[in-house]
Protein backbone atom coordinates (compact mmCIF):
# COMPACT_ATOMS: atom_id res chain seq x y z
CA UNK A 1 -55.90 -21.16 57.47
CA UNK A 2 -58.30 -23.87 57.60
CA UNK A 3 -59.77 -25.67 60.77
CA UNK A 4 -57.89 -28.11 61.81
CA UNK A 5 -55.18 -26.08 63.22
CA UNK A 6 -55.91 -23.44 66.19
CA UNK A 7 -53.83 -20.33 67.06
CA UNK A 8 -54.34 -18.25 70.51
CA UNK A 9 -52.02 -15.84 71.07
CA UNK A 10 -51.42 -14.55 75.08
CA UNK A 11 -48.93 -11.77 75.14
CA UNK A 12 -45.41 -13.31 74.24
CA UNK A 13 -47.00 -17.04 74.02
CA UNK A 14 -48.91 -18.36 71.32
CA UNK A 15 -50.64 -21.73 71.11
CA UNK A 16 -51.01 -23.52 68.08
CA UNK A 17 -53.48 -26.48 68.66
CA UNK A 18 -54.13 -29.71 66.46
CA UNK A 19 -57.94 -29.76 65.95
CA UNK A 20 -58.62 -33.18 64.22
CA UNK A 21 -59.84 -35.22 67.57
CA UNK A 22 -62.51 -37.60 65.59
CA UNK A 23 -58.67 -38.60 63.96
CA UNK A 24 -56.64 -38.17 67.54
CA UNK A 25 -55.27 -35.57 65.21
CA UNK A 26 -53.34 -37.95 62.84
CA UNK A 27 -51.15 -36.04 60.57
CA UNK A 28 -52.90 -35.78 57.28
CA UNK A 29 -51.66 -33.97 54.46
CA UNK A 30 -54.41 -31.03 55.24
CA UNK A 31 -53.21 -30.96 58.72
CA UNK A 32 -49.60 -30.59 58.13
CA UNK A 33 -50.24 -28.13 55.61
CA UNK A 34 -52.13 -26.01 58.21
CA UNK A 35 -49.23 -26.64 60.32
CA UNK A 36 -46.53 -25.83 58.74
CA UNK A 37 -48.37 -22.37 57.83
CA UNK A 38 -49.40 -21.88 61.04
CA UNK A 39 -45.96 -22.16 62.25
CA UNK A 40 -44.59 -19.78 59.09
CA UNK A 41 -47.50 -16.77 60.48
CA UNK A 42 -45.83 -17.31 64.44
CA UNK A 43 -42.54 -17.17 62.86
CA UNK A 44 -43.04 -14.04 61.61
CA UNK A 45 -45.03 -12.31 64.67
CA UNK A 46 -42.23 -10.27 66.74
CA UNK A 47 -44.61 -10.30 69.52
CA UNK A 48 -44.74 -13.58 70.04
CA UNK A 49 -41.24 -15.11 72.01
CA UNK A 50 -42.64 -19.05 72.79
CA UNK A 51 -44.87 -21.89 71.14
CA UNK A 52 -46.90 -24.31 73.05
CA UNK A 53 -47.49 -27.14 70.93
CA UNK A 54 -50.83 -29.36 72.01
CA UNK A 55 -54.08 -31.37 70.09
CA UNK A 56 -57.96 -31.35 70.73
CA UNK A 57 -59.52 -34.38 72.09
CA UNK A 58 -58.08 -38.02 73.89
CA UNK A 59 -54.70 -37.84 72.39
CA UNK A 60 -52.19 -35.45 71.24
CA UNK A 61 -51.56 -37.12 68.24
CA UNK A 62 -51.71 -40.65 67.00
CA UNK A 63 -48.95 -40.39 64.50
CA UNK A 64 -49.17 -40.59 60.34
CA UNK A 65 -52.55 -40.92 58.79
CA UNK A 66 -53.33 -44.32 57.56
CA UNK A 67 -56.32 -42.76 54.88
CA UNK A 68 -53.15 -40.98 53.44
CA UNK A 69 -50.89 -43.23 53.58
CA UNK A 70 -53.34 -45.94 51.82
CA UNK A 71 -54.05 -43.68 48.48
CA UNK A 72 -50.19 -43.77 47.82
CA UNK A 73 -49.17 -45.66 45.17
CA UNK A 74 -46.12 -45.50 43.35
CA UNK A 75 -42.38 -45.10 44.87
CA UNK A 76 -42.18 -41.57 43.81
CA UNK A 77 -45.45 -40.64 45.17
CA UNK A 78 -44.18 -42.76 48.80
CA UNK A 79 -41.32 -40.52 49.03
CA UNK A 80 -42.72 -37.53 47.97
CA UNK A 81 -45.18 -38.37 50.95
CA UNK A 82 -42.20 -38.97 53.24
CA UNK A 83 -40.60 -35.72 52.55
CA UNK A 84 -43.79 -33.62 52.91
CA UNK A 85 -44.56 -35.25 56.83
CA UNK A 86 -41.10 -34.54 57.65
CA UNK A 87 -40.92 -31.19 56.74
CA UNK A 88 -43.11 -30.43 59.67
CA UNK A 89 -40.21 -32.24 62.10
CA UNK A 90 -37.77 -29.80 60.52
CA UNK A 91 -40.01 -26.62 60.65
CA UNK A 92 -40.51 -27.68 64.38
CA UNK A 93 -36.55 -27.98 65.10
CA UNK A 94 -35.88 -24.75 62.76
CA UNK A 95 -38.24 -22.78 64.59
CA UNK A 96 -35.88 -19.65 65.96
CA UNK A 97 -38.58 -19.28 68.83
CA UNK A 98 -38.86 -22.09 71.40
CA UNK A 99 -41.90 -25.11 71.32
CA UNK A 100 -42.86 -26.33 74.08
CA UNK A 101 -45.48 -29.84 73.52
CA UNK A 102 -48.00 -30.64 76.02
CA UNK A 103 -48.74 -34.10 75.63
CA UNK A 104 -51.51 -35.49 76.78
CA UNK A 105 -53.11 -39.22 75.91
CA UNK A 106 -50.93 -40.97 73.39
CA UNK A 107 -48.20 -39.49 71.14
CA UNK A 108 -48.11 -42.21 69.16
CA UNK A 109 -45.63 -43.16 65.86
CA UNK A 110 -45.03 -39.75 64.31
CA UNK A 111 -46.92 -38.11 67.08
CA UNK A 112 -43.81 -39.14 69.17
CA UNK A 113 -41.40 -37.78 66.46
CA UNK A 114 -43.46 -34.21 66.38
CA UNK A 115 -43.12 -34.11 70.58
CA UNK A 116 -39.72 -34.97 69.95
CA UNK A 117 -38.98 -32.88 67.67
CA UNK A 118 -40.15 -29.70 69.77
CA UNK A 119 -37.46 -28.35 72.16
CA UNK A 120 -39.53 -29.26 75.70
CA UNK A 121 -42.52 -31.30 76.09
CA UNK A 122 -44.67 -31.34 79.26
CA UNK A 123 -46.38 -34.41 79.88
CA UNK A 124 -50.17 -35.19 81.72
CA UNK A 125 -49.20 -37.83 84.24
CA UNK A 126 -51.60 -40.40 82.05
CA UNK A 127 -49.25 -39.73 78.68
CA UNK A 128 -47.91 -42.32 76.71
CA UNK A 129 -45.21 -42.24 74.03
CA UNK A 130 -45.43 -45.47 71.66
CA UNK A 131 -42.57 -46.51 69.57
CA UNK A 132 -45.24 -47.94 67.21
CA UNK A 133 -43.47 -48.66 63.56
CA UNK A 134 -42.30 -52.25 64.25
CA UNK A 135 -45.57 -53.25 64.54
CA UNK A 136 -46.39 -52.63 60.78
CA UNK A 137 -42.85 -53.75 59.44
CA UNK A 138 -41.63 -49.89 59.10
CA UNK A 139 -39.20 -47.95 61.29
CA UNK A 140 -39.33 -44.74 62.86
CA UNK A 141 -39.70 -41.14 61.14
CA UNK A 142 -39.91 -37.75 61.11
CA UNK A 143 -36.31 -37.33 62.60
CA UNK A 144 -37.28 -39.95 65.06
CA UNK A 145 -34.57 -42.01 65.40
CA UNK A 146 -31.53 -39.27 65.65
CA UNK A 147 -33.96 -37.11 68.61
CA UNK A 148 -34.31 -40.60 70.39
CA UNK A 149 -30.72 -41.64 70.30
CA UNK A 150 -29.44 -38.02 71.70
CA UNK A 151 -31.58 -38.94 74.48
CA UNK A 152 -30.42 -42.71 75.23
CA UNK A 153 -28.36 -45.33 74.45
CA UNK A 154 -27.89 -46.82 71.13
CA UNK A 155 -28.34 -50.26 72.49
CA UNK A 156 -31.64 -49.04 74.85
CA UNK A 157 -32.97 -47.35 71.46
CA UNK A 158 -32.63 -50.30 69.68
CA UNK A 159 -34.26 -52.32 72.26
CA UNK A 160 -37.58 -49.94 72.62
CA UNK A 161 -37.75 -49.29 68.85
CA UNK A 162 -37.82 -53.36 67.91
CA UNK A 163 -40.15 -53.92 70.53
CA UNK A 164 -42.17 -51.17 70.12
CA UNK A 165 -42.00 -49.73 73.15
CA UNK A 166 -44.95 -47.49 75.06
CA UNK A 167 -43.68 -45.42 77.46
CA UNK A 168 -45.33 -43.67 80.19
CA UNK A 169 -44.58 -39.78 81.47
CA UNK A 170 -42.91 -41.26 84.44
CA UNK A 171 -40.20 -43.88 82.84
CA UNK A 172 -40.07 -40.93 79.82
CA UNK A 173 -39.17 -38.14 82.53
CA UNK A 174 -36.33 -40.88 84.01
CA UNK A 175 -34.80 -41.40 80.92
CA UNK A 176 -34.32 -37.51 80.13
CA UNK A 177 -37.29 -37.32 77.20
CA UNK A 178 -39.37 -35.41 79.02
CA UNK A 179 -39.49 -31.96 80.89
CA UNK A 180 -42.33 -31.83 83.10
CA UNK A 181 -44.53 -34.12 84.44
CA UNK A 182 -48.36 -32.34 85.21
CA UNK A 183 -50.51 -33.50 87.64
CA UNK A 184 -52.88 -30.81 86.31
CA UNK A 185 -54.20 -29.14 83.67
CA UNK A 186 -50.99 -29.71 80.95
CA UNK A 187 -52.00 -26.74 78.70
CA UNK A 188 -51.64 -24.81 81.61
CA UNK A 189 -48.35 -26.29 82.94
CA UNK A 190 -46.85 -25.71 79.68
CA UNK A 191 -48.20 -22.05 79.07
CA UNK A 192 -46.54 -21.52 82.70
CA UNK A 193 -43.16 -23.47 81.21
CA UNK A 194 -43.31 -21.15 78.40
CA UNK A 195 -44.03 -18.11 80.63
CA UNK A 196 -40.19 -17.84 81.87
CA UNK A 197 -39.06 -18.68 78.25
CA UNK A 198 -41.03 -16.10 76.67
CA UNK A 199 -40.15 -13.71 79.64
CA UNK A 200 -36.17 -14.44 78.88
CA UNK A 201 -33.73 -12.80 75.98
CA UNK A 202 -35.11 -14.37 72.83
CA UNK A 203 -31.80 -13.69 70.79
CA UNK A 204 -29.67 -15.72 72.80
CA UNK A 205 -32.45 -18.07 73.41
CA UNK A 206 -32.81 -18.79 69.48
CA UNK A 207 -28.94 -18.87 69.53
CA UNK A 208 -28.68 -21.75 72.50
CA UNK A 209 -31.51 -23.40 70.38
CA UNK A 210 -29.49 -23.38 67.43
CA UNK A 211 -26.25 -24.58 69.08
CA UNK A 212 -27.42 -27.22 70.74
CA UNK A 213 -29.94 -28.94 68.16
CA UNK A 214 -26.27 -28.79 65.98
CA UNK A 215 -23.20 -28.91 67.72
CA UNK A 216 -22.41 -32.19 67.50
CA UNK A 217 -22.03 -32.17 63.88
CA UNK A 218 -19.27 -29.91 64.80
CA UNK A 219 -15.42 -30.73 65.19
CA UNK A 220 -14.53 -29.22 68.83
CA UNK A 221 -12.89 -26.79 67.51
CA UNK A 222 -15.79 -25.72 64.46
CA UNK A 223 -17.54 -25.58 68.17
CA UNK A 224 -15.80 -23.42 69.74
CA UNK A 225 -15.74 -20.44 66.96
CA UNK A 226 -19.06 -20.83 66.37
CA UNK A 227 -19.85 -20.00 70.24
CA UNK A 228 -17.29 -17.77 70.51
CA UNK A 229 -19.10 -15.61 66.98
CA UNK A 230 -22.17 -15.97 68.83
CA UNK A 231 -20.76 -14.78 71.83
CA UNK A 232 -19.49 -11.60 70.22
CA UNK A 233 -22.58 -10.70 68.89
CA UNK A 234 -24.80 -10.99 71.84
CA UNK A 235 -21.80 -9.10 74.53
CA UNK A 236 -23.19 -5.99 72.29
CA UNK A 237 -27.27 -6.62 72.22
CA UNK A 238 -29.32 -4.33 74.27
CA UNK A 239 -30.59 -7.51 75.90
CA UNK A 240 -26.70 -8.29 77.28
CA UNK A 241 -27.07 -4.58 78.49
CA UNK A 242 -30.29 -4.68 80.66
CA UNK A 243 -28.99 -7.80 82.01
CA UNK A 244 -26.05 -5.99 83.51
CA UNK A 245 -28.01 -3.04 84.82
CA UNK A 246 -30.51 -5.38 86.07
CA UNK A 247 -27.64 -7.29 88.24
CA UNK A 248 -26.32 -3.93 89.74
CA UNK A 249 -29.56 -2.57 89.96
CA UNK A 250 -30.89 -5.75 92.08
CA UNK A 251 -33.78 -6.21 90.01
CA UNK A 252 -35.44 -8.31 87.72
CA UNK A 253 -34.10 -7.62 84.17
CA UNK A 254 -36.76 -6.38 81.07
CA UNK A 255 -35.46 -8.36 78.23
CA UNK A 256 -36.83 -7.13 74.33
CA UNK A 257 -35.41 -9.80 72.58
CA UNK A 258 -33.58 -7.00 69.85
CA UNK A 259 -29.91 -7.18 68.35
């Protein structure tokens, strides 16, 4: 692991933090690399049950690096590019444990696809999300488009996407992209978010990730089986167990997050 990516890990919550600010962490190829790995080692920990997702400095992250993008030449090297920066939208949305982004400052271009792409972001008050590709002749990436239009109209995401759009935490919160506002310190408002994930039954919490981020490319009845397998499964987890003893026992239930 190099430096431009930091991991703290809290108990069940780990924090993996973009450290580029002289860049307002644009995605270079180094820093998606570190990424991408960083998310891999979290994967992996059992220990740790939720992600908070933030970056160093004024912004979260001003989207695709334009020193990157510059020294591209050929087609094949283009979408070879592509590819690569997008792979971090999908290890985001593949994740098994949830990601929650505190945005702070702009998320900007693909910094709005890698908020997007997490499964809850908190928002500082100031935050601004900027539909930014129109304005060099491009459209959006990094699973932009399809996360947008699950959250609003086709006609509405059409509208913000030609215009380029910047929208603040307030107007973003309306229109359902947004979680949390914080009027605070948003690390800290998202660690707290996090704190009730992390503190819930991680198997059926990677499961309800899972069916959600793909049901609609499901038939209803595809949908149904695949809750009702999932369903099975979990009615004989330890987790479903200590939930039941907890509700007889009037307490607050202990989950471990095991099959």
């Amino acid at each position: 692991m190099g430096n431009l990516v930091q991991i703290e890990v809290n108990g069940a919550i780990a924090r993996l933090h973009m450290n580029r600010p002289d860049k307002l962490n644009a995605l270079s190829r180094e820093l998606v690399e570190e990424m991408l790995a960083a998310l891999k080692q979290l994967e992996a920990d059992p220990v740790v049950k939720a992600i908070v997702l933030s970056g160093e400095g004024k912004a979260f992250c001003a989207g695709g690096d334009i020193a990157s993008m510059k020294s591209l030449g050929s087609a094949h090297e283009v979408a070879q590019w592509i590819d690569f920066i997008s792979s971090l939208s999908k290890a985001l949305m593949d994740s098994e444990k949830p990601i929650i982004a505190a945005v702070h400052g702009y998320a900007a271009g693909a910094g709005f696809s890698v908020a997007l792409a997490a499964d809850f972001i908190v928002a500082d008050e100031q935050a601004k999300f900027a539909l930014s590709f129109s304005n060099i002749g491009l459209i959006p990436d990094l699973g932009l488009i399809k996360a947008l239009r699950k959250r609003i109209s086709p006609p509405l995401a059409k509208e913000w996407i030609a215009s380029a759009k910047v929208i603040g935490a307030l107007e973003a919160e309306q229109h359902g992209l947004i979680n949390r506002i914080s009027n605070g310190d948003v690390i800290q408002a998202a660690c707290e978010f996090a704190k009730f994930l992390a503190e819930g039954p991680a198997v059926s919490n990677k499961y309800v990730k899972y069916l959600v981020n793909h049901l609609d490319e499901l038939p209803q009845e595809a949908a149904f089986m695949q809750e009702n397998l999932i369903q099975t499964l979990l009615l004989q987890t330890p987790d479903h167990q200590e939930g039941i003893a907890a509700f007889f026992e009037k307490r607050k239930p202990e989950f471990q997050g095991n099959l």
